[in-house]
N, C-alpha and C. Protein backbone atom coordinates (compact mmCIF):
# COMPACT_ATOMS: atom_id res chain seq x y z
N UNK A 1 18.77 -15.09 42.35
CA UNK A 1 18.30 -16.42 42.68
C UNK A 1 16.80 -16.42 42.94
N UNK A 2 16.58 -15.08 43.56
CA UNK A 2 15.13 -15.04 43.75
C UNK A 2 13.88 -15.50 42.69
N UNK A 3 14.77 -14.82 41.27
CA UNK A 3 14.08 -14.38 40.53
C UNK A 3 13.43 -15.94 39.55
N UNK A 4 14.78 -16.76 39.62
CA UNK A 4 14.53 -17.83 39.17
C UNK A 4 13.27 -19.26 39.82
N UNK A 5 13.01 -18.80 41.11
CA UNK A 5 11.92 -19.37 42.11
C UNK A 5 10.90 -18.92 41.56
N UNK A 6 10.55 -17.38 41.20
CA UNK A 6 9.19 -17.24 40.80
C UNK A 6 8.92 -17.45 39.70
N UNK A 7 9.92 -17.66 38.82
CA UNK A 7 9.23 -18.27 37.13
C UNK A 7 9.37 -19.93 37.37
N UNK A 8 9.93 -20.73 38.08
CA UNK A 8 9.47 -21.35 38.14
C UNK A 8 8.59 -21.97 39.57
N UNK A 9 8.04 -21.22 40.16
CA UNK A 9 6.51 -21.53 40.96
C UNK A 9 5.49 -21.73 39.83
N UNK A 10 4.49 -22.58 40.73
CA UNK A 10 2.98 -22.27 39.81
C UNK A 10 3.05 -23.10 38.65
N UNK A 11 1.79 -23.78 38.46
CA UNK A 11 1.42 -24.75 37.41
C UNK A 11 2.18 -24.67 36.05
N UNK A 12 2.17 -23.39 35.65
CA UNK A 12 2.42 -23.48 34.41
C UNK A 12 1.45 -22.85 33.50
N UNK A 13 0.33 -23.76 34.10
CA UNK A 13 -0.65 -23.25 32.46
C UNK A 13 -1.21 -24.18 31.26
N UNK A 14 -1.48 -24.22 30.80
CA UNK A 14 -2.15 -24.89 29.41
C UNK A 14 -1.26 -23.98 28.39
N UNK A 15 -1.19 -25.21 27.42
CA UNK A 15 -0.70 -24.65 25.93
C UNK A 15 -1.67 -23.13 25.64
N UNK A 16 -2.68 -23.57 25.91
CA UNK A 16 -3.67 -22.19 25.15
C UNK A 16 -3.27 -21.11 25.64
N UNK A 17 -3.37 -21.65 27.36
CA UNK A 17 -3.01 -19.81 27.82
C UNK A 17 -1.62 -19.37 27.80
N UNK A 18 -0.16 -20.10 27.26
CA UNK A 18 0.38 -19.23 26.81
C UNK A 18 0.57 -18.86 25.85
N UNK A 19 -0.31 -19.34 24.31
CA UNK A 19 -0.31 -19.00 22.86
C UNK A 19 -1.06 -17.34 22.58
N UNK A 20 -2.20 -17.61 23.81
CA UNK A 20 -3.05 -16.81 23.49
C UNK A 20 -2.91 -15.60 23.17
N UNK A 21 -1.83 -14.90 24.14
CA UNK A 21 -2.06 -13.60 23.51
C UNK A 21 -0.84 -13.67 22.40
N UNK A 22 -0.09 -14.06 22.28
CA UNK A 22 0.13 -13.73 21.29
C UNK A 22 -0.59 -14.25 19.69
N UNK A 23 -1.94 -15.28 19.79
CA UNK A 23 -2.71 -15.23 18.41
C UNK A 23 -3.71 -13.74 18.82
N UNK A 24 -3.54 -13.28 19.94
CA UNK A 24 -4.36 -12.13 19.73
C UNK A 24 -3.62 -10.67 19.22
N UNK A 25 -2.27 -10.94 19.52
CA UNK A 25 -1.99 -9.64 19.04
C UNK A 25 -1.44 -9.81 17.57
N UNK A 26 -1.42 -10.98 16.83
CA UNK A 26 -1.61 -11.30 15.72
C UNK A 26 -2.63 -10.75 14.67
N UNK A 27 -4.27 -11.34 15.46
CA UNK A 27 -5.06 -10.91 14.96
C UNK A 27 -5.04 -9.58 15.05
N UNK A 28 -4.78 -8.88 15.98
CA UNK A 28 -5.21 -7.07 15.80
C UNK A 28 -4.03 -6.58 14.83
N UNK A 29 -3.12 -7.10 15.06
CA UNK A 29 -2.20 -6.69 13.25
C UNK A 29 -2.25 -7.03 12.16
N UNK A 30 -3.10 -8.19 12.06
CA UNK A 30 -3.82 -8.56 10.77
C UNK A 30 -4.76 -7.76 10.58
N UNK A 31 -5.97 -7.55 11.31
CA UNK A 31 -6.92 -6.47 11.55
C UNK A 31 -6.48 -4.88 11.07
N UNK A 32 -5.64 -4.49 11.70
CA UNK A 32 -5.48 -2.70 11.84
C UNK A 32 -4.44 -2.85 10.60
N UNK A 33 -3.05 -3.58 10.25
CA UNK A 33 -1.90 -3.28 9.52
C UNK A 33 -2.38 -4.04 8.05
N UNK A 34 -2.97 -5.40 7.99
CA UNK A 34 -2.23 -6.27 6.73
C UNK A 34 -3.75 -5.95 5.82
N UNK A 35 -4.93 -5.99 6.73
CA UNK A 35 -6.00 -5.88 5.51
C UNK A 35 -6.15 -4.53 4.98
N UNK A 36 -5.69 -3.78 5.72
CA UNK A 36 -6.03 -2.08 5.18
C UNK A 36 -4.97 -1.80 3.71
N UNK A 37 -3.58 -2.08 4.22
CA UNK A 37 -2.78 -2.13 3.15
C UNK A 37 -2.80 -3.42 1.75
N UNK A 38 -3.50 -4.43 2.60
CA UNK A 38 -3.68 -5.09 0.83
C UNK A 38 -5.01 -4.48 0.13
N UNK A 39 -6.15 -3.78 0.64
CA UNK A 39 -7.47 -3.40 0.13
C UNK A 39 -6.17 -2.25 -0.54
N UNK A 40 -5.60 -1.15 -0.12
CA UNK A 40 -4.92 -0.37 -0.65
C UNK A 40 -4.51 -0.70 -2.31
N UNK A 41 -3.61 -1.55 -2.16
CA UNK A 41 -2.86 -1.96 -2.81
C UNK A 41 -3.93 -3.08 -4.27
N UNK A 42 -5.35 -3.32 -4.04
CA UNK A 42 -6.12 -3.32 -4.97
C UNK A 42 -6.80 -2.61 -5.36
N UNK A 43 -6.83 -1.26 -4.59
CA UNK A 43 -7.56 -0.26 -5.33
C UNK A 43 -6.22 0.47 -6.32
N UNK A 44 -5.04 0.34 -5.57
CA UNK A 44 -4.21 1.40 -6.37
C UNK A 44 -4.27 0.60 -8.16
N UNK A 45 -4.04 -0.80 -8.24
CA UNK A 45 -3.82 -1.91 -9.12
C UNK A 45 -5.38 -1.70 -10.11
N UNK A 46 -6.60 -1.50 -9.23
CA UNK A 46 -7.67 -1.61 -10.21
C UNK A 46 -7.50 0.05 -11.01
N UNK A 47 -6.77 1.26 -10.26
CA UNK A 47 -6.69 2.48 -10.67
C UNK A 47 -5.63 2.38 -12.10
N UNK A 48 -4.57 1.97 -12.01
CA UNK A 48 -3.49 1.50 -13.06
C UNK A 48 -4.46 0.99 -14.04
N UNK A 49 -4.65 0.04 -13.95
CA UNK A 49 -5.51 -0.99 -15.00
C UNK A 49 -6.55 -0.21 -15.38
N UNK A 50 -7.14 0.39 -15.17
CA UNK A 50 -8.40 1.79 -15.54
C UNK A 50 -7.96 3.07 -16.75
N UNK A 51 -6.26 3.40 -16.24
CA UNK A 51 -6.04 4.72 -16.88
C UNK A 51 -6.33 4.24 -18.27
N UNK A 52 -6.87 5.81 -18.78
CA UNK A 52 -6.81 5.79 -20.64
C UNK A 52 -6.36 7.03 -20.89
N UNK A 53 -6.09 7.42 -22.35
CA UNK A 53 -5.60 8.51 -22.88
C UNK A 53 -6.22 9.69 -22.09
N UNK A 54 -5.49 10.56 -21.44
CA UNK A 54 -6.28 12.35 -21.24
C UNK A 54 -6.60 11.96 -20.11
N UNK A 55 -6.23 11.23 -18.79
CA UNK A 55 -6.13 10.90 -17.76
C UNK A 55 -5.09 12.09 -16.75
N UNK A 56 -4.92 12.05 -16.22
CA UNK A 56 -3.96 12.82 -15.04
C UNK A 56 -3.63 12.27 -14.09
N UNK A 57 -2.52 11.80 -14.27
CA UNK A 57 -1.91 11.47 -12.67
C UNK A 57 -0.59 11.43 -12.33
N UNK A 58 -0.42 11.18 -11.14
CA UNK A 58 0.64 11.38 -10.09
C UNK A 58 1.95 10.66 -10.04
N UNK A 59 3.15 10.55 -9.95
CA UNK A 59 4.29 8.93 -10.02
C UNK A 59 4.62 9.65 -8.72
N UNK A 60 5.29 8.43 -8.26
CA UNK A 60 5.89 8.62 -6.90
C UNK A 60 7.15 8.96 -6.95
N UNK A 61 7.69 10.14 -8.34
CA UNK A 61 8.70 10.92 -8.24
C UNK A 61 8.30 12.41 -8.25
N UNK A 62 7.06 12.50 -8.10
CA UNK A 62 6.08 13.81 -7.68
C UNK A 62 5.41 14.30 -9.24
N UNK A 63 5.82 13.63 -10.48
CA UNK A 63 5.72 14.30 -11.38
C UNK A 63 4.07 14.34 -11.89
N UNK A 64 3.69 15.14 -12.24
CA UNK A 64 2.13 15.59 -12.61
C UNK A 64 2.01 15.64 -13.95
N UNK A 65 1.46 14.83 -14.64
CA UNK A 65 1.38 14.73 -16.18
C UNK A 65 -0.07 13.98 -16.87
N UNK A 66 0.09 14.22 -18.20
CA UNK A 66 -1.42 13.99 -18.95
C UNK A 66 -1.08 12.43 -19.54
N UNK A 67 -2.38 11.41 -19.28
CA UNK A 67 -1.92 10.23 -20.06
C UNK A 67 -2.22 10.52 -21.71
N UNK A 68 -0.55 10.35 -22.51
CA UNK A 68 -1.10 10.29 -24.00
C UNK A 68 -0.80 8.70 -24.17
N UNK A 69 -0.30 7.90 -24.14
CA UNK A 69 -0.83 7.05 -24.66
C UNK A 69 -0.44 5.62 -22.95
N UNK A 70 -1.07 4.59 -23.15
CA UNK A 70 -1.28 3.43 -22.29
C UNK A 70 -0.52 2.37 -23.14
N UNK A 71 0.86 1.54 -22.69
CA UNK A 71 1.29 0.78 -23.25
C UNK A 71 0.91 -0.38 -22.23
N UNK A 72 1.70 -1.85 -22.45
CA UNK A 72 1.36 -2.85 -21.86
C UNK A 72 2.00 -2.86 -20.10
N UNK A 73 3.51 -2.52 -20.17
CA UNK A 73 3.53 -2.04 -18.86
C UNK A 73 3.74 -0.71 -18.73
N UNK A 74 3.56 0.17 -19.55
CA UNK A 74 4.38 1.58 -19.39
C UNK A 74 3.05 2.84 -19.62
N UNK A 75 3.56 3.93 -19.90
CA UNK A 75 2.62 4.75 -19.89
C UNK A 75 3.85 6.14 -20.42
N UNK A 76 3.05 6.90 -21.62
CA UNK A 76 3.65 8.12 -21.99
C UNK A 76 2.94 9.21 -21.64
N UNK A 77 3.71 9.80 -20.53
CA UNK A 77 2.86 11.36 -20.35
C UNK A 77 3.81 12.48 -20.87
N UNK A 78 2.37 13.51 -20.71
CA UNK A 78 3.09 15.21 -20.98
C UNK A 78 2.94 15.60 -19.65
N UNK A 79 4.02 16.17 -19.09
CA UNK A 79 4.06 17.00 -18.01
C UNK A 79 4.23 18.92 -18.31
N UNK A 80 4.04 18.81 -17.27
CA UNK A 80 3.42 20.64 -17.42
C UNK A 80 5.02 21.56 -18.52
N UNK A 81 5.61 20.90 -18.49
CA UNK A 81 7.11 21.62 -19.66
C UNK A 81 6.68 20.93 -20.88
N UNK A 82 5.40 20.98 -21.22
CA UNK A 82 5.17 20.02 -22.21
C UNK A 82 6.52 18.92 -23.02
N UNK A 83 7.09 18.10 -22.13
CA UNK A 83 8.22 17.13 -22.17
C UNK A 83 7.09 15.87 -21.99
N UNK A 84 7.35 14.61 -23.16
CA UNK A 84 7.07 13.58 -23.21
C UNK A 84 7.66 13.05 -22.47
N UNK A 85 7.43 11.76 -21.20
CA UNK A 85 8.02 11.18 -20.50
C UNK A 85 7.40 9.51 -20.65
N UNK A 86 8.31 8.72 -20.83
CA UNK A 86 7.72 7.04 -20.23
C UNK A 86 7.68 6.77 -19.40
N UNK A 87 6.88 6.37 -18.74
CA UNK A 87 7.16 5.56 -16.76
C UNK A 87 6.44 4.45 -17.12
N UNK A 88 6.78 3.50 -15.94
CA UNK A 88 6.49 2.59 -15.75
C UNK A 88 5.17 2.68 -15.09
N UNK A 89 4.12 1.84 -15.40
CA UNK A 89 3.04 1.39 -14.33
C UNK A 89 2.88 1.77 -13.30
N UNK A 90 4.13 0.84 -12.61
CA UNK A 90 4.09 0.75 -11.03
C UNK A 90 4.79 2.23 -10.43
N UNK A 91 5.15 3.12 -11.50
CA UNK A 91 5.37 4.48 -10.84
C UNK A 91 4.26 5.23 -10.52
N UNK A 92 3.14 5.15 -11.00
CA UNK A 92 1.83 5.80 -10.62
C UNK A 92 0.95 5.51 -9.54
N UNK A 93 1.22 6.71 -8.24
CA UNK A 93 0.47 6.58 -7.07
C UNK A 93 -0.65 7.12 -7.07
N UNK A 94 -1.42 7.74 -8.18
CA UNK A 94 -2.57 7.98 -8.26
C UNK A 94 -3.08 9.25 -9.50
N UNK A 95 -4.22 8.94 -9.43
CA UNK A 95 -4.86 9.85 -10.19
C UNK A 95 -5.37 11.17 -9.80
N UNK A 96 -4.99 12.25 -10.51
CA UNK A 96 -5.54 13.39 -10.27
C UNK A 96 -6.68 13.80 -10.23
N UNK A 97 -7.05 14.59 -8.50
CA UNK A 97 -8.05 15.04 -8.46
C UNK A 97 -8.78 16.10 -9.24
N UNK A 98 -10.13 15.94 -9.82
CA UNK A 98 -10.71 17.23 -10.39
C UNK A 98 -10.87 18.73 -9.84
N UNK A 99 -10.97 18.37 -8.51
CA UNK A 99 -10.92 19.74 -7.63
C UNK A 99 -9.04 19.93 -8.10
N UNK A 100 -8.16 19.45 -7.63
CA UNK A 100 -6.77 20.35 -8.00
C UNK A 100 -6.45 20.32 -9.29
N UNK A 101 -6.86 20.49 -10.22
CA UNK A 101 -7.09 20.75 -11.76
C UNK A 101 -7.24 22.05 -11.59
N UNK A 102 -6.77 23.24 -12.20
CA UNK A 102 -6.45 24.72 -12.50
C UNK A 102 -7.90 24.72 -13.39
């Protein structure tokens, strides 16, 4: 019974001061979580849209292979069993670094 006296004692407040923190902890997760991962997510998109033939890169099924050819959504690599493979686009998490090149 107590407990119900002290939430309701006391003015109350203004609309603002009880929105506020939560547009602030909004903003710091817009801030730290949503802009880092969409800048991400246009560099990975401008990297896709870049590859050309004799490229190297990565799919997010670990596989490591050479770009031979660039289709409209797809892509044919050679991986190290010299085996032709198709993937999709959106399987490629990146391009291979020149330093881990043998």
């Amino acid at each position: 019974m107590n407990i119900f006296i002290l939430f309701f004692q006391g003015g109350g407040g203004s609309l603002v001061s009880l929105l506020l923190p939560f547009l602030l902890i909004g903003g710091i997760f817009y801030f730290l979580v949503i802009m880092p991962q969409r800048r991400q997510q246009k560099e990975l998109k401008e990297l896709i849209e870049s590859l050309k033939s004799g490229d190297e890169v990565v799919t997010n099924g670990g596989i490591i292979g050479k770009v031979l050819e660039v289709r409209e959504s797809s892509l044919i690599i050679r991986s190290a069993d010299k085996s032709n493979m198709e993937i999709g686009k959106s399987a490629v998490v990146g391009k291979r670094a020149e330093t881990e090149k043998k």
